[in-house]
Protein backbone atom coordinates (compact mmCIF):
# COMPACT_ATOMS: atom_id res chain seq x y z
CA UNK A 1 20.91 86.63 108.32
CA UNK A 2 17.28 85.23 108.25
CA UNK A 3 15.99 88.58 107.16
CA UNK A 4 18.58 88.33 104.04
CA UNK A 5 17.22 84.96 103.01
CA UNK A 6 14.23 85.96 103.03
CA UNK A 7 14.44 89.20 100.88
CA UNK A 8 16.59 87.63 98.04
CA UNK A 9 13.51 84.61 98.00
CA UNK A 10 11.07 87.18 97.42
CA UNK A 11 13.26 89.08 95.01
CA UNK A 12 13.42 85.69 93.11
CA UNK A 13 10.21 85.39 93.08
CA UNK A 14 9.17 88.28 91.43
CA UNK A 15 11.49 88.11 88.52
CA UNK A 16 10.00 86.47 85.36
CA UNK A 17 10.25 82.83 85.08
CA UNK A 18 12.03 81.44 81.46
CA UNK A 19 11.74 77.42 80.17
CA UNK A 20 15.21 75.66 80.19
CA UNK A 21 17.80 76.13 77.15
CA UNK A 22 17.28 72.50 76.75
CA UNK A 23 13.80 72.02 76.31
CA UNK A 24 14.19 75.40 73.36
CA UNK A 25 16.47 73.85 71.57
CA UNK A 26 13.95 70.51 71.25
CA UNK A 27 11.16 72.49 70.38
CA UNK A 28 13.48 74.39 67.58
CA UNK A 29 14.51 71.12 66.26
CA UNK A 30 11.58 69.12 66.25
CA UNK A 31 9.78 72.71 64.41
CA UNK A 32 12.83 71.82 61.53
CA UNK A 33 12.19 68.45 61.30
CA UNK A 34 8.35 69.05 60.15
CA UNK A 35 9.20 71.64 57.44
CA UNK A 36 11.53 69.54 55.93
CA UNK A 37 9.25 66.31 56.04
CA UNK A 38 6.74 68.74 54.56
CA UNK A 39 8.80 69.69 52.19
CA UNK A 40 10.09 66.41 51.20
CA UNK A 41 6.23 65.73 50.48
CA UNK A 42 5.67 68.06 48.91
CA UNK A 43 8.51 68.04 46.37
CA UNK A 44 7.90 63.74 45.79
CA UNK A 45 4.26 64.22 45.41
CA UNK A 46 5.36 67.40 42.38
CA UNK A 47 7.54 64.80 40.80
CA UNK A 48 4.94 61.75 41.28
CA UNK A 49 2.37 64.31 39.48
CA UNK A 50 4.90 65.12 36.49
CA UNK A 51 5.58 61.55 35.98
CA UNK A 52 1.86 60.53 35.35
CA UNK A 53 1.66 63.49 32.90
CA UNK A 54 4.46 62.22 31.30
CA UNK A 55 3.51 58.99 30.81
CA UNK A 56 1.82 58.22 27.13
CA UNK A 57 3.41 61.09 25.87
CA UNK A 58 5.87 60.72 22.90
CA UNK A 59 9.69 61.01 23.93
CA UNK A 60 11.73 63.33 21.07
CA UNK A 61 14.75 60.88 21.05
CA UNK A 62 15.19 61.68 17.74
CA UNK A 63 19.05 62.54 18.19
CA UNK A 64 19.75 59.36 20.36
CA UNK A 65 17.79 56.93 17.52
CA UNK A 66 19.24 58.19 14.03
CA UNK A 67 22.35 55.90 14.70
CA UNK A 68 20.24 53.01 15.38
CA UNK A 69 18.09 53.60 11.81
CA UNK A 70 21.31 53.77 10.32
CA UNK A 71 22.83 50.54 11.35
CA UNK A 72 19.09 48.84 10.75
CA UNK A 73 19.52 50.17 7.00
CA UNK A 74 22.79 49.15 6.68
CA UNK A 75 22.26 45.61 7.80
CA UNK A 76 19.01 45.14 6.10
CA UNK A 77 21.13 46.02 2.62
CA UNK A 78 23.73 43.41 3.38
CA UNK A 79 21.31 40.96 4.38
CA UNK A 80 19.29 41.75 0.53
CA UNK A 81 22.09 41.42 -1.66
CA UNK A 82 23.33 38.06 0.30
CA UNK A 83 20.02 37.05 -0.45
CA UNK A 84 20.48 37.99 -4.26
CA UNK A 85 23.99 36.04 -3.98
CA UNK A 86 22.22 33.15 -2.74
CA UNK A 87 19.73 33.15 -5.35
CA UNK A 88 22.35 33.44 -7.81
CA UNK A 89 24.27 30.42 -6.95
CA UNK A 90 21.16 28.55 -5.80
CA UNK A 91 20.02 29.46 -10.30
CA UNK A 92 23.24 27.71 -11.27
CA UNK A 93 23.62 24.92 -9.18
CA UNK A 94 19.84 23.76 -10.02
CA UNK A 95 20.80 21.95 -13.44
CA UNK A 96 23.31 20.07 -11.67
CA UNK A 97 21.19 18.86 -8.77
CA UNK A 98 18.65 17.51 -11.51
CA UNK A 99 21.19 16.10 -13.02
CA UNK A 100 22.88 14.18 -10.69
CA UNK A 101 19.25 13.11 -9.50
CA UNK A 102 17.07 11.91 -12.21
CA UNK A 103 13.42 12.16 -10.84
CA UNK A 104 11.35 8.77 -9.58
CA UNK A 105 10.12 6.56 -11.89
CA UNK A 106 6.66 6.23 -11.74
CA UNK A 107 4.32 3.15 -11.01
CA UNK A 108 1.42 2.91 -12.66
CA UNK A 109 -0.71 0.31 -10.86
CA UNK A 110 -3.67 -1.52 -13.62
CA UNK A 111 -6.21 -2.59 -11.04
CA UNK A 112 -9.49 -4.95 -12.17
CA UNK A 113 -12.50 -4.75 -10.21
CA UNK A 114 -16.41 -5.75 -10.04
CA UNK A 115 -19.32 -4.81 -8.59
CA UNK A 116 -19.91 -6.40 -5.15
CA UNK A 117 -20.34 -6.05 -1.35
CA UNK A 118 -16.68 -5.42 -0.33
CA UNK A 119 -15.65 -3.89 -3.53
CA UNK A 120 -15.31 -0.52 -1.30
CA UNK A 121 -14.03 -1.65 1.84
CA UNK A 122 -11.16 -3.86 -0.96
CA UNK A 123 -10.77 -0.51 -2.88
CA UNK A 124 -10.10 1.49 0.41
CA UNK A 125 -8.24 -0.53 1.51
CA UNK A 126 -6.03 -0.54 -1.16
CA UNK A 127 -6.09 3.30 -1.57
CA UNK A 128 -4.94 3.70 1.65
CA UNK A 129 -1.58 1.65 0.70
CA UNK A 130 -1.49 3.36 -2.41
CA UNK A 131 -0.89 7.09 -0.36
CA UNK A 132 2.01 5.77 0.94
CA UNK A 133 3.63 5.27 -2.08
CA UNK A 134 5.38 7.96 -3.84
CA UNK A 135 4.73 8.91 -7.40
CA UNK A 136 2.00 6.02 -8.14
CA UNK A 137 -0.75 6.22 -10.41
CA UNK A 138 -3.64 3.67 -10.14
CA UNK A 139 -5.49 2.98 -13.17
CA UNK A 140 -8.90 1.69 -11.80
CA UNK A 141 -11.01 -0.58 -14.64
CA UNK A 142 -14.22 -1.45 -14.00
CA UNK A 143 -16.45 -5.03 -15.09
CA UNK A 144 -19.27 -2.75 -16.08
CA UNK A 145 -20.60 -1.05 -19.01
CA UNK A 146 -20.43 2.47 -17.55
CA UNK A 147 -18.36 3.85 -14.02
CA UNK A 148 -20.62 3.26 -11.46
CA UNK A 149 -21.13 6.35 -8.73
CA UNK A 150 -19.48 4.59 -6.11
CA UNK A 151 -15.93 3.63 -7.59
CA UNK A 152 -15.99 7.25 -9.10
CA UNK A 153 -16.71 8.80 -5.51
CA UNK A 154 -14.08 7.06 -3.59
CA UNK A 155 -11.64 7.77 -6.35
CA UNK A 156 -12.18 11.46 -5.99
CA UNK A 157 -11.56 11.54 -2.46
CA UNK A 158 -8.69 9.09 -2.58
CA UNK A 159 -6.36 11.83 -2.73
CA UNK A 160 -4.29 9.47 -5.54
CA UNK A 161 -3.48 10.12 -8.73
CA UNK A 162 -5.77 8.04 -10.63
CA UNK A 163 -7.44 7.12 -14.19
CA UNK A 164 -10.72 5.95 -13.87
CA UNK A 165 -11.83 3.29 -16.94
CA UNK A 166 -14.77 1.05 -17.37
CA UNK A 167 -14.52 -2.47 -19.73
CA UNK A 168 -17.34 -5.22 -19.37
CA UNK A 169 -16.10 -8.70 -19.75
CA UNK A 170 -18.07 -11.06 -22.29
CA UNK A 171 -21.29 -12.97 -21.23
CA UNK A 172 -19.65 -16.48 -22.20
CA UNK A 173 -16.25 -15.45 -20.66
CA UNK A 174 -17.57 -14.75 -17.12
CA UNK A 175 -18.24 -16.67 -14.16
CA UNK A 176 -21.92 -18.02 -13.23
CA UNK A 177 -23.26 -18.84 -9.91
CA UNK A 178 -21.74 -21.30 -7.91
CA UNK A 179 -18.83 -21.50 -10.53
CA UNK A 180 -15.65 -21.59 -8.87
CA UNK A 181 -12.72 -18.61 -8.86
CA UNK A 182 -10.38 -20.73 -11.16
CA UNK A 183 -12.47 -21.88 -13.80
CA UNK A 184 -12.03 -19.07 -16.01
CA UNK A 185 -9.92 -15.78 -16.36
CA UNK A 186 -11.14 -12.96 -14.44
CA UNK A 187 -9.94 -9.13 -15.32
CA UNK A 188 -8.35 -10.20 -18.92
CA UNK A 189 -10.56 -7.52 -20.77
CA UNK A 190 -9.72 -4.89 -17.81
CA UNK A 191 -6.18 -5.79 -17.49
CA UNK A 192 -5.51 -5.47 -21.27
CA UNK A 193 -8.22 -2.02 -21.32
CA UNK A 194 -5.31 -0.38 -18.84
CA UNK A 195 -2.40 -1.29 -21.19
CA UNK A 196 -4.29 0.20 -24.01
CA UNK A 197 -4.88 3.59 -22.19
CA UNK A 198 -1.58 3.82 -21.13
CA UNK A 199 -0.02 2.81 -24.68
CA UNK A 200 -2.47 6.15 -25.93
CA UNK A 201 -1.92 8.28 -23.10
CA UNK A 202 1.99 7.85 -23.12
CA UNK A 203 2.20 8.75 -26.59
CA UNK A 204 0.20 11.70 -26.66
CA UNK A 205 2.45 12.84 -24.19
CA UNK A 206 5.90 14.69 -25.61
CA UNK A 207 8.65 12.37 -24.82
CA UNK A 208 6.04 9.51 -23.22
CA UNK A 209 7.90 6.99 -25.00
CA UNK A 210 11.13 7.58 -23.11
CA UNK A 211 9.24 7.59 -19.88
CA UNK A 212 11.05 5.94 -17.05
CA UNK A 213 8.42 3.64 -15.31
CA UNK A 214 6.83 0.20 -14.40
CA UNK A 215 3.59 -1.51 -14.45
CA UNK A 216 2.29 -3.61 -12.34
CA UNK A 217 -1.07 -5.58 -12.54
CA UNK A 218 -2.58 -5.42 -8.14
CA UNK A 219 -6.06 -6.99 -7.42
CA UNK A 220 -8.01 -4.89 -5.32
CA UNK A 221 -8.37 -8.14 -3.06
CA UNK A 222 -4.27 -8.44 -2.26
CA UNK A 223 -2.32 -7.19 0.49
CA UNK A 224 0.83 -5.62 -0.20
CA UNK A 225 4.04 -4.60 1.38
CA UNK A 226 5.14 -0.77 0.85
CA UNK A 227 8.73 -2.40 0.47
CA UNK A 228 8.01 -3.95 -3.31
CA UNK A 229 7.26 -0.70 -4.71
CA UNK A 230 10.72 0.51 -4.21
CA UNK A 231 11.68 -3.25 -5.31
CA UNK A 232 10.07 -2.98 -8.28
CA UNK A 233 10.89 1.22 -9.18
CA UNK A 234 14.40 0.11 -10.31
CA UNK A 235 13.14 -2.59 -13.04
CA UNK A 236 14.81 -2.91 -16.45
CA UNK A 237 12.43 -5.36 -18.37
CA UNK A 238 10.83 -7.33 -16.31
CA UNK A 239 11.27 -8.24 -12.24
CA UNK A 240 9.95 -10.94 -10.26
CA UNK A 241 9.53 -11.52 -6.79
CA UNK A 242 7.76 -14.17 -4.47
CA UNK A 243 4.06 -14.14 -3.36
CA UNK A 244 2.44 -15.78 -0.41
CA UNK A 245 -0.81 -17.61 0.00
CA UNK A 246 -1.04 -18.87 -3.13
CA UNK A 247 -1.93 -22.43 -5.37
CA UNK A 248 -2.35 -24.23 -2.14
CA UNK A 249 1.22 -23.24 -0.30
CA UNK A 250 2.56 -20.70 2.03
CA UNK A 251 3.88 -19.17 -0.97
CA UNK A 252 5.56 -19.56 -4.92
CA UNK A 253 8.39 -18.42 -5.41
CA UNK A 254 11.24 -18.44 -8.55
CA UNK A 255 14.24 -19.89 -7.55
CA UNK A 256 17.68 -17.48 -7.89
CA UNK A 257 20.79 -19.18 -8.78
CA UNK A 258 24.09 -17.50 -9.16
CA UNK A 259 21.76 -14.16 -9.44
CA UNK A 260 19.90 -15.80 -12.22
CA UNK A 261 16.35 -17.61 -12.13
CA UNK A 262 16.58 -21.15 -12.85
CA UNK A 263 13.19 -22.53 -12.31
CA UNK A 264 10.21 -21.36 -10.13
CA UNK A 265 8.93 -23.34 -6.57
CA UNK A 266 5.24 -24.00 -7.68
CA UNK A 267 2.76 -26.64 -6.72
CA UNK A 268 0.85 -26.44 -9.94
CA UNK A 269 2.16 -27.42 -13.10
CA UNK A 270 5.79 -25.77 -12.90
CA UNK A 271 5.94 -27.00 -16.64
CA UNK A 272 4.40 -23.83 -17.95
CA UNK A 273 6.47 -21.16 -19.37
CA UNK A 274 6.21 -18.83 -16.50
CA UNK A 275 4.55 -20.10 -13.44
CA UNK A 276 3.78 -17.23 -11.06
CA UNK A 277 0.84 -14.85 -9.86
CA UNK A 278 -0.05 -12.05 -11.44
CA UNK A 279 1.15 -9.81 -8.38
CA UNK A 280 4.86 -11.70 -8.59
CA UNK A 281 5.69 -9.54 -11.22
CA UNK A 282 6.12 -6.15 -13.07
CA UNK A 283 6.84 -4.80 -16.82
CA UNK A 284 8.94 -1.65 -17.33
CA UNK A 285 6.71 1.11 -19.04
CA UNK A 286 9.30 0.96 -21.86
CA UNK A 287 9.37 -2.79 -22.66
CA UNK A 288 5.31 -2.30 -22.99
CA UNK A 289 5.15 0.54 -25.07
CA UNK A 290 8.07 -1.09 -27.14
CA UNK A 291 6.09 -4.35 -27.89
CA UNK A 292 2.27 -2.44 -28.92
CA UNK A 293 0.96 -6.12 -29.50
CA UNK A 294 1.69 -7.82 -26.16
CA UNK A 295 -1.71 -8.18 -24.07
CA UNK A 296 -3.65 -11.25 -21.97
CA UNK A 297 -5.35 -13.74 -23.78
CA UNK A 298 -8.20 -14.61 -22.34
CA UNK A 299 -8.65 -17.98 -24.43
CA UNK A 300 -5.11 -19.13 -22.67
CA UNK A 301 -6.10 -22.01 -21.16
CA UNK A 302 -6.20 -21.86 -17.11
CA UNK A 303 -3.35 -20.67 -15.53
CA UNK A 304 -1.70 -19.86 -18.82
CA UNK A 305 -2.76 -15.93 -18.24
CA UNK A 306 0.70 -14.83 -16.92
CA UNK A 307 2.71 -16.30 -19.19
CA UNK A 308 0.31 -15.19 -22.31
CA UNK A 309 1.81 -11.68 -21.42
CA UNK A 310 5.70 -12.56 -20.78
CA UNK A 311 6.48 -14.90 -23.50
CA UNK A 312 6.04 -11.97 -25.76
CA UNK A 313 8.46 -9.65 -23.71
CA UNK A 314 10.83 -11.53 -22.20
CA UNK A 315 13.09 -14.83 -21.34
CA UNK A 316 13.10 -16.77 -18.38
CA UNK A 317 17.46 -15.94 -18.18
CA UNK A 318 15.90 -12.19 -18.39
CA UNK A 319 13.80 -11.67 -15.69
CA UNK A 320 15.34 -9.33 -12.34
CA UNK A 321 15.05 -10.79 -9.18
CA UNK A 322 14.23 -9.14 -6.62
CA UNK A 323 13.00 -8.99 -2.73
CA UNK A 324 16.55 -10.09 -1.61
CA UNK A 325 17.17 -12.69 -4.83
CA UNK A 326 13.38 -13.89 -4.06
CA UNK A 327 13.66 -15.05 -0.37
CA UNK A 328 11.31 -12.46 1.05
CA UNK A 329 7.61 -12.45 0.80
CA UNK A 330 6.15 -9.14 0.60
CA UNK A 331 2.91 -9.38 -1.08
CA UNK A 332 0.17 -12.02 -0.65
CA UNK A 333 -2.31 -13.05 -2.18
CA UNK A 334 -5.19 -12.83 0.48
CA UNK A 335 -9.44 -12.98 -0.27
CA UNK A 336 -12.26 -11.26 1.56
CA UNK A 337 -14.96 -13.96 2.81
CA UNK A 338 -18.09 -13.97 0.87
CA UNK A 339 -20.34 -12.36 3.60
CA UNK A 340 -23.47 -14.09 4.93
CA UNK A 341 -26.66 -12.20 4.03
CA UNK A 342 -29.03 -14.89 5.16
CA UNK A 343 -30.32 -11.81 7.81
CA UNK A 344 -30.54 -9.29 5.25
CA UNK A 345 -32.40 -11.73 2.81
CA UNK A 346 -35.21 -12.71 5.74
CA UNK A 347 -35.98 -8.55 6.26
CA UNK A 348 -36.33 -8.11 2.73
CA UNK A 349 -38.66 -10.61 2.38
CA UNK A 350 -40.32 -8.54 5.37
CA UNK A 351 -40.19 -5.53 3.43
CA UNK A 352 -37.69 -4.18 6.21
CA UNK A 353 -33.94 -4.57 4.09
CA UNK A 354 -30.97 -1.89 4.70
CA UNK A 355 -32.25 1.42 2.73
CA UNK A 356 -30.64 1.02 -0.83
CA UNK A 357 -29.76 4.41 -0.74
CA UNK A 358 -26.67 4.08 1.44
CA UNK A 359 -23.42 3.10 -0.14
CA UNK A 360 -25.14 1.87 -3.24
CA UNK A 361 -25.53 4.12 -5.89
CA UNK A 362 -24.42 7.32 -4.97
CA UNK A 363 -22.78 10.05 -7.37
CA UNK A 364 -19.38 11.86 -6.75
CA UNK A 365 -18.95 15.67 -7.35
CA UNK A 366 -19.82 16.76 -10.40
CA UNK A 367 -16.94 17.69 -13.18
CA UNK A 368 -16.03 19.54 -16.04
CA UNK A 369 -14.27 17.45 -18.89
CA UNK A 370 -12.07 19.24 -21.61
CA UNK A 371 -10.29 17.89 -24.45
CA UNK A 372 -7.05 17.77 -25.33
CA UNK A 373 -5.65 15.54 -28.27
CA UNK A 374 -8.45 12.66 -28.16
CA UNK A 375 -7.45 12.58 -24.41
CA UNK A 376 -9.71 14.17 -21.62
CA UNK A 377 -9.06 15.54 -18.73
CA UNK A 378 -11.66 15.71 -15.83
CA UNK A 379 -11.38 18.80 -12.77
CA UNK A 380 -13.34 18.15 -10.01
CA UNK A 381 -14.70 20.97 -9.11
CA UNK A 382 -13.50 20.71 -5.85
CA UNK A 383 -9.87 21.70 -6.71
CA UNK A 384 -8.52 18.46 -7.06
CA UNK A 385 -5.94 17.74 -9.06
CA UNK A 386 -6.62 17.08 -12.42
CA UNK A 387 -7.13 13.20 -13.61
CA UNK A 388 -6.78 11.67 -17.05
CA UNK A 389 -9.19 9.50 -18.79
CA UNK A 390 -9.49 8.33 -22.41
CA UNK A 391 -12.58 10.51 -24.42
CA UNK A 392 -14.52 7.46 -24.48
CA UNK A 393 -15.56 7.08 -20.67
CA UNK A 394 -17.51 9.46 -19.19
CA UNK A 395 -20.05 9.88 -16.54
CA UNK A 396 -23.67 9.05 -16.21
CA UNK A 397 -25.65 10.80 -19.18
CA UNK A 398 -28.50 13.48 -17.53
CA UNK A 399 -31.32 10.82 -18.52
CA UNK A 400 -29.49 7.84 -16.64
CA UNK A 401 -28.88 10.09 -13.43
CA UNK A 402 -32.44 10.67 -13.49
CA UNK A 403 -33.72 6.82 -14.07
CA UNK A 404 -31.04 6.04 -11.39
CA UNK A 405 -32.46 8.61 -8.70
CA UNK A 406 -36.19 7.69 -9.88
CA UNK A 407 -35.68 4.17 -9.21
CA UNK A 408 -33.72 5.05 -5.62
CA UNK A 409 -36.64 6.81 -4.64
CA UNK A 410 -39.07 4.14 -5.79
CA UNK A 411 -37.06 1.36 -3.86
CA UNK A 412 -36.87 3.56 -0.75
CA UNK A 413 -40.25 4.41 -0.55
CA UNK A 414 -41.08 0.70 -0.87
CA UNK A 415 -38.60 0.04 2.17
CA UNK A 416 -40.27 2.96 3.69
CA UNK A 417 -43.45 1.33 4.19
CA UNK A 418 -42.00 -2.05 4.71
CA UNK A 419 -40.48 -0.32 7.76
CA UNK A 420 -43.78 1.29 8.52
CA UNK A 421 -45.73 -2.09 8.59
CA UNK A 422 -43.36 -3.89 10.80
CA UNK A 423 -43.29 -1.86 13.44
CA UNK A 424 -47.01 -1.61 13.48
CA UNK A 425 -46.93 -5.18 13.15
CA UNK A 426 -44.90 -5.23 16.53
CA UNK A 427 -46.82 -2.56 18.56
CA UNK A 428 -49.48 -4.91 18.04
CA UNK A 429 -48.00 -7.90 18.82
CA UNK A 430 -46.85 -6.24 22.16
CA UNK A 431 -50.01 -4.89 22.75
CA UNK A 432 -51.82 -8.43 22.36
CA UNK A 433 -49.00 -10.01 24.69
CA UNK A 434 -49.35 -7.26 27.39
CA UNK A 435 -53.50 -8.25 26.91
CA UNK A 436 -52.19 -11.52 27.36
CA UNK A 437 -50.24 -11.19 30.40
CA UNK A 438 -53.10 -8.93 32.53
CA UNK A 439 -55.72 -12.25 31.48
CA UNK A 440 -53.24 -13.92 33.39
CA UNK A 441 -52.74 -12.02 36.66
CA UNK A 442 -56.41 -11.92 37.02
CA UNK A 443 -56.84 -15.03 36.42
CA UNK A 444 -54.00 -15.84 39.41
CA UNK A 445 -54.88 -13.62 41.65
CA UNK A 446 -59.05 -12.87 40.75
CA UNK A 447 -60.37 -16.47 40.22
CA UNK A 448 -64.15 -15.57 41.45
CA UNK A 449 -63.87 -12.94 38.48
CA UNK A 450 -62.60 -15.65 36.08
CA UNK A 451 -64.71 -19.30 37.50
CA UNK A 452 -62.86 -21.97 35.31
CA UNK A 453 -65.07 -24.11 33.18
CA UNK A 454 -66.80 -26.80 34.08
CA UNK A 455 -66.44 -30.18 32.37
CA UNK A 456 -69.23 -32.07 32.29
């Protein structure tokens, strides 16, 4: 029985020795598993390569966008002839709409002013009100025998419409030194200058005596509420309106009675025929142009001036109130303190005044002037809109620029070397003190150097 064991062991052992059916099949499966990983790879990295060569490459989607270009065309011809519709009814509805809203009336604003050290800063200002106001035209008249550079320059860069005029008053009519405001009429010759532009300009114009508009007389010194031009748009003949800061009292005002004035709350003779400041009221453009005679008169005697225009246009039981039947005060009749100049005066004796050159006498941009029916019209050359002015004013001749700029030059280089000499004059005055000062400190702190005298 042991022998038998023994032979079949070694009979075993001699047979060939094969791995497990388990252990084949893992080795079969794992051998699958890699191809198709591999192949997986391979086929994601193919389509990974196609898609960059496709990219930037134009798509033939012609078939999928000719409905789209259709529709596109289609809308884009509805959307043209609504347009045309639109245009159509937009064409025949425009007389209407101008119809049924007449356009503004404008303002034109007759503005006196002088030569003097706020004239700009009063004239800016004003101009700066003025913008606010729609369809306003400022007639600026200047005391002076020609338009100086400097009310010529700010009016070009106002950005108003404007007529720039120039009127001197009369040697015995104006005011001398130390003379005060009231004694005589100031701006008659101006005032009455702008009513005779306006009376030319409006009839060269075709249809400029039907014109609606007003007028209204502002000193370049008053401050005014935006709300009285659109008071004063709507006047018939003539409309008043209270003004503050004036005569001596918080304000004047006419008195309204049953919509009617009455009488007028002055402090100053309320005898006279009208008894208010010449910004308390304005003249419609018509009433003006219907009466070619009515003007200031500068003989009046003082405070007459007003009423030397109205009594020739109108009746007290005519004039509009207005401003809320005159119990609202929206213009005022302010003034700009003289300024001091004792300062300037002490560095001009010095030689050392402000350079005259600045602010003084500079000229605007040059323009073209062309003629048209004894009016003219000047362009700047800027592009500005163009501004009338009657053929009798114009600019500086050639010869008078060139006296003006000689004489700049002449007074600058003066104030040039008044300059130069003062501050010489000061480096050597510091020089001397700081001379002075080391005496002093060696004298303190040095005394054998510096033995103080001996009185005998």
């Amino acid at each position: 029985m042991m022998s038998d064991q023994v032979t079949t062991q070694r009979f075993c052992s001699r047979l060939p020795r094969f791995p497990p059916i388990e252990s084949t099949m893992a080795t079969r499966m794992k051998l699958k598993l890699k191809t198709v990983f591999v192949l997986y790879f391979m086929v994601s990295l193919l389509g990974l390569i196609y898609a960059l060569m496709q990219l930037g490459q134009r798509c033939d989607c012609t078939e999928h966008d000719m409905p789209k270009d259709r529709t596109i065309s289609r809308l884009r011809g509805e959307l043209h002839r609504l347009q045309e519709q639109m245009r159509k009814l937009e064409a025949t509805k425009q007389p209407n709409k101008q119809q049924a809203k007449p356009s503004l009336p404008t303002i034109f604003v007759i503005t006196p002013t002088y030569s003097r050290l706020v004239q700009k800063a009063e004239l800016t200002r004003l101009s700066q009100t003025f913008l606010h106001v729609p369809q306003l035209h400022w007639i600026v008249v200047e005391d002076s025998p020609h338009k100086t550079p400097l009310v010529t320059d700010l009016l070009i860069k106002s950005g108003l419409t404007y007529t720039h005029l120039h009127m001197p008053t009369a040697k015995d009519r104006k005011l001398q030194e130390g003379d005060p405001s009231w004694l005589k009429p100031r701006g008659v010759e101006q005032r009455n200058e702008g009513l005779r532009w306006l009376r030319e300009d409006r009839r060269a114009q075709p249809g400029g005596d039907e014109q609606q508009g007003v007028v209204y007389f502002a000193d370049d010194d008053n401050t005014y509420s935006l709300q009285i031009f659109e008071e004063m748009r709507s006047t018939q003949r003539v409309s008043v309106w209270p003004v503050g800061l004036v005569g001596g009292m918080k304000y004047e005002r006419p008195v309204v009675e049953g919509g009617k004035v009455v009488r007028f709350h002055t402090g100053w003779r309320p005898s006279r025929p009208f008894p208010m400041d010449m910004a308390g009221f304005a003249v419609s453009l018509k009433l003006i142009l219907a009466n070619p005679e009515a003007c200031f008169d500068g003989e009046a005697p003082m405070g007459f001036l007003e009423s030397s225009l109205l009594q020739g246009l109108v009746t007290m039981d005519e004039l509009e109130p207005k401003a809320d039947n005159c119990s609202k005060v929206l213009v005022w009749h302010t003034r700009t303190e003289k300024p001091k100049m004792k300062r300037e005066e002490a560095l001009q004796a010095q030689g050392m005044g402000s350079d005259p050159g600045v602010e003084s006498c500079r000229f605007g941009q040059s323009q073209r002037v062309t003629r048209v029916r004894g009016v003219s019209r000047a362009h700047s050359l800027t592009g500005g809109s163009p501004v009338l002015e009657h053929s009798h004013t114009h600019t500086h001749t050639q010869r008078q620029q060139q006296d003006i700029r000689g004489n700049l030059k002449k007074e600058k280089t003066v104030w040039e070397a008044g300059v130069q000499l003062r501050t010489e004059e000061t480096d050597l005055r510091h020089r001397r003190t700081k001379d002075d000062n080391w005496q002093e400190l060696q004298e303190d702190f040095c005394p054998e150097l510096h033995p103080s005298p001996k009185v005998s």
